[in-house]
Protein backbone atom coordinates (compact mmCIF):
# COMPACT_ATOMS: atom_id res chain seq x y z
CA UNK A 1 -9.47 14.26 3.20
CA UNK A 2 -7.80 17.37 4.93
CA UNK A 3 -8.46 18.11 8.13
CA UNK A 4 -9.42 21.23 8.00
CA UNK A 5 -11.87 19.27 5.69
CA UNK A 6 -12.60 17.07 8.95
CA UNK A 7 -12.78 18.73 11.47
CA UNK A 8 -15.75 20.89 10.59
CA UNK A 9 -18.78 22.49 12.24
CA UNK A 10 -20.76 19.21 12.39
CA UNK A 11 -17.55 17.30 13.59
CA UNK A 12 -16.84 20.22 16.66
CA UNK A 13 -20.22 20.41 17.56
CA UNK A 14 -20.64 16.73 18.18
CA UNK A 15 -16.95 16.35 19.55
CA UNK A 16 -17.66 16.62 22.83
CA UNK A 17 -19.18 13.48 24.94
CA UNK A 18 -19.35 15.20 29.02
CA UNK A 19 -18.08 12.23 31.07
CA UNK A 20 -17.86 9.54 28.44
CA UNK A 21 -15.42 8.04 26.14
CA UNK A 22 -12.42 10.18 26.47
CA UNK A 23 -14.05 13.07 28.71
CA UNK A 24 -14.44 10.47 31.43
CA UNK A 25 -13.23 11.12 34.88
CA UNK A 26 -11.16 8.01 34.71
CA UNK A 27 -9.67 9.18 31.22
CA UNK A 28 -9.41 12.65 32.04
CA UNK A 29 -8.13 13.07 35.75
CA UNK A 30 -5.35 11.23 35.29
CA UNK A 31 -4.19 13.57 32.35
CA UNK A 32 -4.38 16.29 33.58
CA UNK A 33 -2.50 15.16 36.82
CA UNK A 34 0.46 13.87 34.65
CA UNK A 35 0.20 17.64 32.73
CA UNK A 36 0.26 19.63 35.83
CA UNK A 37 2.91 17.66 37.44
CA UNK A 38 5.09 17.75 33.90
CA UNK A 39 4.61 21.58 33.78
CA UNK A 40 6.31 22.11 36.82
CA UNK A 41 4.99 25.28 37.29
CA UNK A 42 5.45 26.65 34.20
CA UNK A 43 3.65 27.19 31.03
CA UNK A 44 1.67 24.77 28.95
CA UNK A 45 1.36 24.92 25.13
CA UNK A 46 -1.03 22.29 23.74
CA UNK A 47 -0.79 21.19 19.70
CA UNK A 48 -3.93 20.81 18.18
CA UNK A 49 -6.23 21.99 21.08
CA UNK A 50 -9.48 21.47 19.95
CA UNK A 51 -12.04 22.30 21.94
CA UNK A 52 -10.26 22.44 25.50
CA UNK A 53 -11.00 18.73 26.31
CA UNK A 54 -7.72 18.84 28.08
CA UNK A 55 -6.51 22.49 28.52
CA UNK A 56 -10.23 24.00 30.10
CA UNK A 57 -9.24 21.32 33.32
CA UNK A 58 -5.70 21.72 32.69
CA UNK A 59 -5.89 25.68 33.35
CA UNK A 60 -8.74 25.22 36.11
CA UNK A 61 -5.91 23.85 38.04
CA UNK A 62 -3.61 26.70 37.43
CA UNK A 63 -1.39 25.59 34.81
CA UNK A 64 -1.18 28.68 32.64
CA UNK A 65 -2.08 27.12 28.95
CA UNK A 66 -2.30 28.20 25.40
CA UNK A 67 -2.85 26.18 22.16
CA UNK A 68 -2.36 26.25 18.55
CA UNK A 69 -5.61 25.04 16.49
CA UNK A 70 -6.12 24.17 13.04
CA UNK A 71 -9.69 24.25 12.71
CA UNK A 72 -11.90 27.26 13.45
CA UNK A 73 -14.78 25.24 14.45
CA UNK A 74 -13.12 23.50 16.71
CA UNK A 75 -11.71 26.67 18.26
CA UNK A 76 -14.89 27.89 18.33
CA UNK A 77 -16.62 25.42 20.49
CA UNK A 78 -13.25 25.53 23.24
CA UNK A 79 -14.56 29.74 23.23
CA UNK A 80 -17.69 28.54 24.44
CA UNK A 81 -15.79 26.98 27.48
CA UNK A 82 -12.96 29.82 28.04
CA UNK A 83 -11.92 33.31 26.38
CA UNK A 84 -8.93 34.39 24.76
CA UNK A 85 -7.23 36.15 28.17
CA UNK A 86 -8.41 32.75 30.15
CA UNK A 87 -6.71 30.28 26.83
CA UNK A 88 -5.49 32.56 24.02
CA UNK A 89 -5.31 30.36 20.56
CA UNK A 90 -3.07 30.68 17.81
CA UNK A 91 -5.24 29.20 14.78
CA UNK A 92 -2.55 26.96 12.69
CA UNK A 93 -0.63 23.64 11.81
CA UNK A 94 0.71 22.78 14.89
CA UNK A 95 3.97 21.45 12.65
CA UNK A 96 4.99 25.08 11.95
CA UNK A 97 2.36 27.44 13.42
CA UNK A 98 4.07 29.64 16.41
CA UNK A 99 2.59 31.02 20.14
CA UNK A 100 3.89 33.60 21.83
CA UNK A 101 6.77 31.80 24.63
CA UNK A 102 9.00 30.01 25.85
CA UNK A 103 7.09 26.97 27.56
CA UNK A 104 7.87 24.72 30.02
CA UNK A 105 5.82 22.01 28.51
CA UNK A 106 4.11 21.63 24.86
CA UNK A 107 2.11 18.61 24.99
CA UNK A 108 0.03 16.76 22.10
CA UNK A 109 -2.58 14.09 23.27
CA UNK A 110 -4.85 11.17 21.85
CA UNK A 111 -3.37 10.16 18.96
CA UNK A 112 -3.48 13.77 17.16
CA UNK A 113 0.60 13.43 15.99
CA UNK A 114 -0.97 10.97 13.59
CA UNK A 115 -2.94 13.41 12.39
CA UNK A 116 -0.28 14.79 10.54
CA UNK A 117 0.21 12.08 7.62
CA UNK A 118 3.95 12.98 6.09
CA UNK A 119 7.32 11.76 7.89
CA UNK A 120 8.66 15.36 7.56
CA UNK A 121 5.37 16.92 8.75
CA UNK A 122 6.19 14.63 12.00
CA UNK A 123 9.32 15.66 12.44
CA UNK A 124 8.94 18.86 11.97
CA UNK A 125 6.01 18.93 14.38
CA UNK A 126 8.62 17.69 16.59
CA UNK A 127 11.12 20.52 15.63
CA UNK A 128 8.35 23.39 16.25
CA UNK A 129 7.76 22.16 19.74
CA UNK A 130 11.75 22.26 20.39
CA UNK A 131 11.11 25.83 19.53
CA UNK A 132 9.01 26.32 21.79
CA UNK A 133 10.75 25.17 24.73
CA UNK A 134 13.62 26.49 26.74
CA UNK A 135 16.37 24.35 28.16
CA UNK A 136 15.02 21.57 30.28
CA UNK A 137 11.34 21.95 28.58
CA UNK A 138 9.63 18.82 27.38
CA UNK A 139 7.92 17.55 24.83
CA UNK A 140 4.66 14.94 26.07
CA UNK A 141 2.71 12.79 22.96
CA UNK A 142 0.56 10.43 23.95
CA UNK A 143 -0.11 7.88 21.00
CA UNK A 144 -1.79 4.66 19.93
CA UNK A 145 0.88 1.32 18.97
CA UNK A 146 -0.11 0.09 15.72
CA UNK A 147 -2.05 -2.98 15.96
CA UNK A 148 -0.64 -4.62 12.92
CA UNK A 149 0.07 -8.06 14.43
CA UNK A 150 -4.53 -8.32 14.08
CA UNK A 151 -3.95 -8.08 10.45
CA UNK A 152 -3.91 -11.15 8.55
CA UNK A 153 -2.21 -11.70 5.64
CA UNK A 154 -4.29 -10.03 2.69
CA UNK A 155 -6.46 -8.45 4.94
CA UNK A 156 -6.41 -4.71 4.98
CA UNK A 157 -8.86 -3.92 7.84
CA UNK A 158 -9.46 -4.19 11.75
CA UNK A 159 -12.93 -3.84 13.66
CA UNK A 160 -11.08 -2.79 16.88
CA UNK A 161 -14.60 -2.12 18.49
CA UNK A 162 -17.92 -3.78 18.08
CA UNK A 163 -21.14 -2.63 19.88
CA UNK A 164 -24.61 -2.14 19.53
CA UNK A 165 -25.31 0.52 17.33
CA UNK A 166 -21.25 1.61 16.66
CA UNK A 167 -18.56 -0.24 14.93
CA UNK A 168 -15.22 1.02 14.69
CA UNK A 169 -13.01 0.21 11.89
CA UNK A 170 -9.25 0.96 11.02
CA UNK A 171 -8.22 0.28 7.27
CA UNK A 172 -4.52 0.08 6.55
CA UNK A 173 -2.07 1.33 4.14
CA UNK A 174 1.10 -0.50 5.07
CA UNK A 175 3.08 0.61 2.15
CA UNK A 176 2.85 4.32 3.17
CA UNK A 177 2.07 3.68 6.88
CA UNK A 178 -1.70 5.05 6.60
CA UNK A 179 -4.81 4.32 8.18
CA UNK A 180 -7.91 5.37 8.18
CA UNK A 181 -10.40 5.21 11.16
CA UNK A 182 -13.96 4.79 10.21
CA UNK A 183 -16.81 5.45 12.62
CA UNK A 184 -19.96 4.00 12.21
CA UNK A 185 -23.38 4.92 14.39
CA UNK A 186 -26.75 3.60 13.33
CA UNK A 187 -30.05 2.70 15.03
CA UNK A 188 -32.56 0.30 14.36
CA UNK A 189 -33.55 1.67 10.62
CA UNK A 190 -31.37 1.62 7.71
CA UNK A 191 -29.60 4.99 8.05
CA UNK A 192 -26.27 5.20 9.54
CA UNK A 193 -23.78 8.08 9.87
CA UNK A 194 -19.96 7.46 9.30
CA UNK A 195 -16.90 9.38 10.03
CA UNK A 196 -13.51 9.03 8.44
CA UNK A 197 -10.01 10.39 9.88
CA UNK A 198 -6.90 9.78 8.01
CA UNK A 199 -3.81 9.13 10.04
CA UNK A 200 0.24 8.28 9.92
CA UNK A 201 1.00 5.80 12.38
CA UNK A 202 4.31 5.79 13.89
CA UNK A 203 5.96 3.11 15.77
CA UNK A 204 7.69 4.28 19.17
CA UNK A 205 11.37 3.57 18.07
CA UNK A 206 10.46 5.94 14.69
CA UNK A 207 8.80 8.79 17.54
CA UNK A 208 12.00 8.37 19.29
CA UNK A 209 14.27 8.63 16.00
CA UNK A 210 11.92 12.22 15.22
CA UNK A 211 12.78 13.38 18.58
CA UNK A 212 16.56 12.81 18.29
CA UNK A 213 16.48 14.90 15.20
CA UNK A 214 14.91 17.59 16.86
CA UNK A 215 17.35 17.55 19.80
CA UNK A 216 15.36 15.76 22.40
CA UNK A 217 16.03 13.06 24.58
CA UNK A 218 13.06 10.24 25.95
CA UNK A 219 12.88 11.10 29.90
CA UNK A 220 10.07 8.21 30.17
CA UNK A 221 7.90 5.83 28.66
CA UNK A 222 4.53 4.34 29.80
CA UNK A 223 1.58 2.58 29.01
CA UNK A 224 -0.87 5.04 30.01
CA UNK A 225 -1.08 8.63 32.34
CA UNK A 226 -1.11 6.47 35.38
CA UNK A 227 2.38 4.87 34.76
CA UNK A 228 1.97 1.54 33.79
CA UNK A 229 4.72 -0.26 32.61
CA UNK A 230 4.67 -0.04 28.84
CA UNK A 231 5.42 -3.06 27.29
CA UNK A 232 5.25 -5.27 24.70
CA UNK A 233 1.44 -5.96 25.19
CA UNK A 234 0.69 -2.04 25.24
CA UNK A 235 -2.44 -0.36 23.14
CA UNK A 236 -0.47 2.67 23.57
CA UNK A 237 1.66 4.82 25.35
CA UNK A 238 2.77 8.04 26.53
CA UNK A 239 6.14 9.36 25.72
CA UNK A 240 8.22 12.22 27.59
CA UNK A 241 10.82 13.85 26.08
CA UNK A 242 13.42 16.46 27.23
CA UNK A 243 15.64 19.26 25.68
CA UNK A 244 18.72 19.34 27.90
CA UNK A 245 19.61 21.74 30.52
């Protein structure tokens, strides 16, 4: 599965879910308040765009933002939202694609780092937003923990979610650090629709290692946008890093 492969017209069409799931106020708001403060009035590069979930808001409050996309699709439901002059695009692997700069802030949210599902595309994802960045700039990923300690022994997947008419399932590769996500919606008949993304999970002291190589330093950790304490307990967390000067 490629993600170009993926992240098709049927997947970008359907993408979107207007004040639920991750596009919920309680999601989103605090995001984008984390962004705007990290951006310090500057400019805001976002990896892996997709359709604006994040950067339409982000920009409404008058961060100046631009992205780099992989899928077309994708890119072309975020043109529904904003034009080129309001977000302009570069279409591309955020691990090597380049945008017009320098940034204050490049930023790569929910997960998508994963997305990427080589050690050296990591790092160098990490590497291309050094790049981007002048002295001082940072570098924000927020990213899911691995939830290995709910796999038993022999046991290669978890149902992390459980509802009526969706189940959500993560198989594991622990040998080469894989997982896929499976997504599955039916209704009260026999058909159901499923959707699979690959992914690389990383563990925070390996994101940390990836970010040393590419000449950053970790400003912060926390459990969420909000600043929880991140801690042993944590489903995830978002990391801040920092190019000095």
């Amino acid at each position: 599965m490629r993600q170009d492969e993926i992240w098709d017209a049927e997947a970008a069409q359907g993408y979107d879910t207007p004040g639920t799931g991750m596009f919920a106020p309680e999601v989103l708001e605090p995001t984008v308040d984390r962004l705007a403060e990290l951006a310090d009035g500057g400019r805001a590069l976002e990896f892996a765009i997709g359709t604006g979930r994040v950067a339409v808001p982000l920009a409404g409050r008058g961060v100046p933002v631009t992205g780099i996309e992989l899928s077309r699709p994708m890119l072309d439901q975020l043109r529904t939202k904003a034009d080129d002059a309001t977000i302009p695009v570069v279409l591309g692997d955020m691990a090597t694609a380049e945008a017009p700069g320098p940034f204050r802030l490049v930023y790569l949210v929910y997960n998508t780092i994963s997305n990427l599902l080589t050690q050296a595309e990591q790092v160098a994802c990490f590497r291309n937003a050094a790049r981007h960045l002048g002295p001082g700039g940072r570098f924000v990923i927020e990213l899911w923990v691995p939830e290995l300690r709910k796999l038993p022994p022999g046991q290669q997947a978890v149902v992390w979610r459980s509802e009526a008419g969706y189940i959500g399932l993560d198989t594991y590769d622990v040998l080469r650090q894989r997982v896929v996500s499976h997504h599955f919606r039916f209704g009260e008949g026999r058909d159901a629709q499923v959707f699979r993304s690959p992914h690389r999970y990383i563990w925070p002291a390996e994101l940390d290692l990836m970010a040393q190589l590419a000449g950053f330093e970790l400003e912060s950790r926390h459990a969420n946008w909000r600043g929880a304490e991140f801690t042993a307990e944590s489903r995830s967390h978002v990391s801040v890093y920092r190019l000095p000067g």
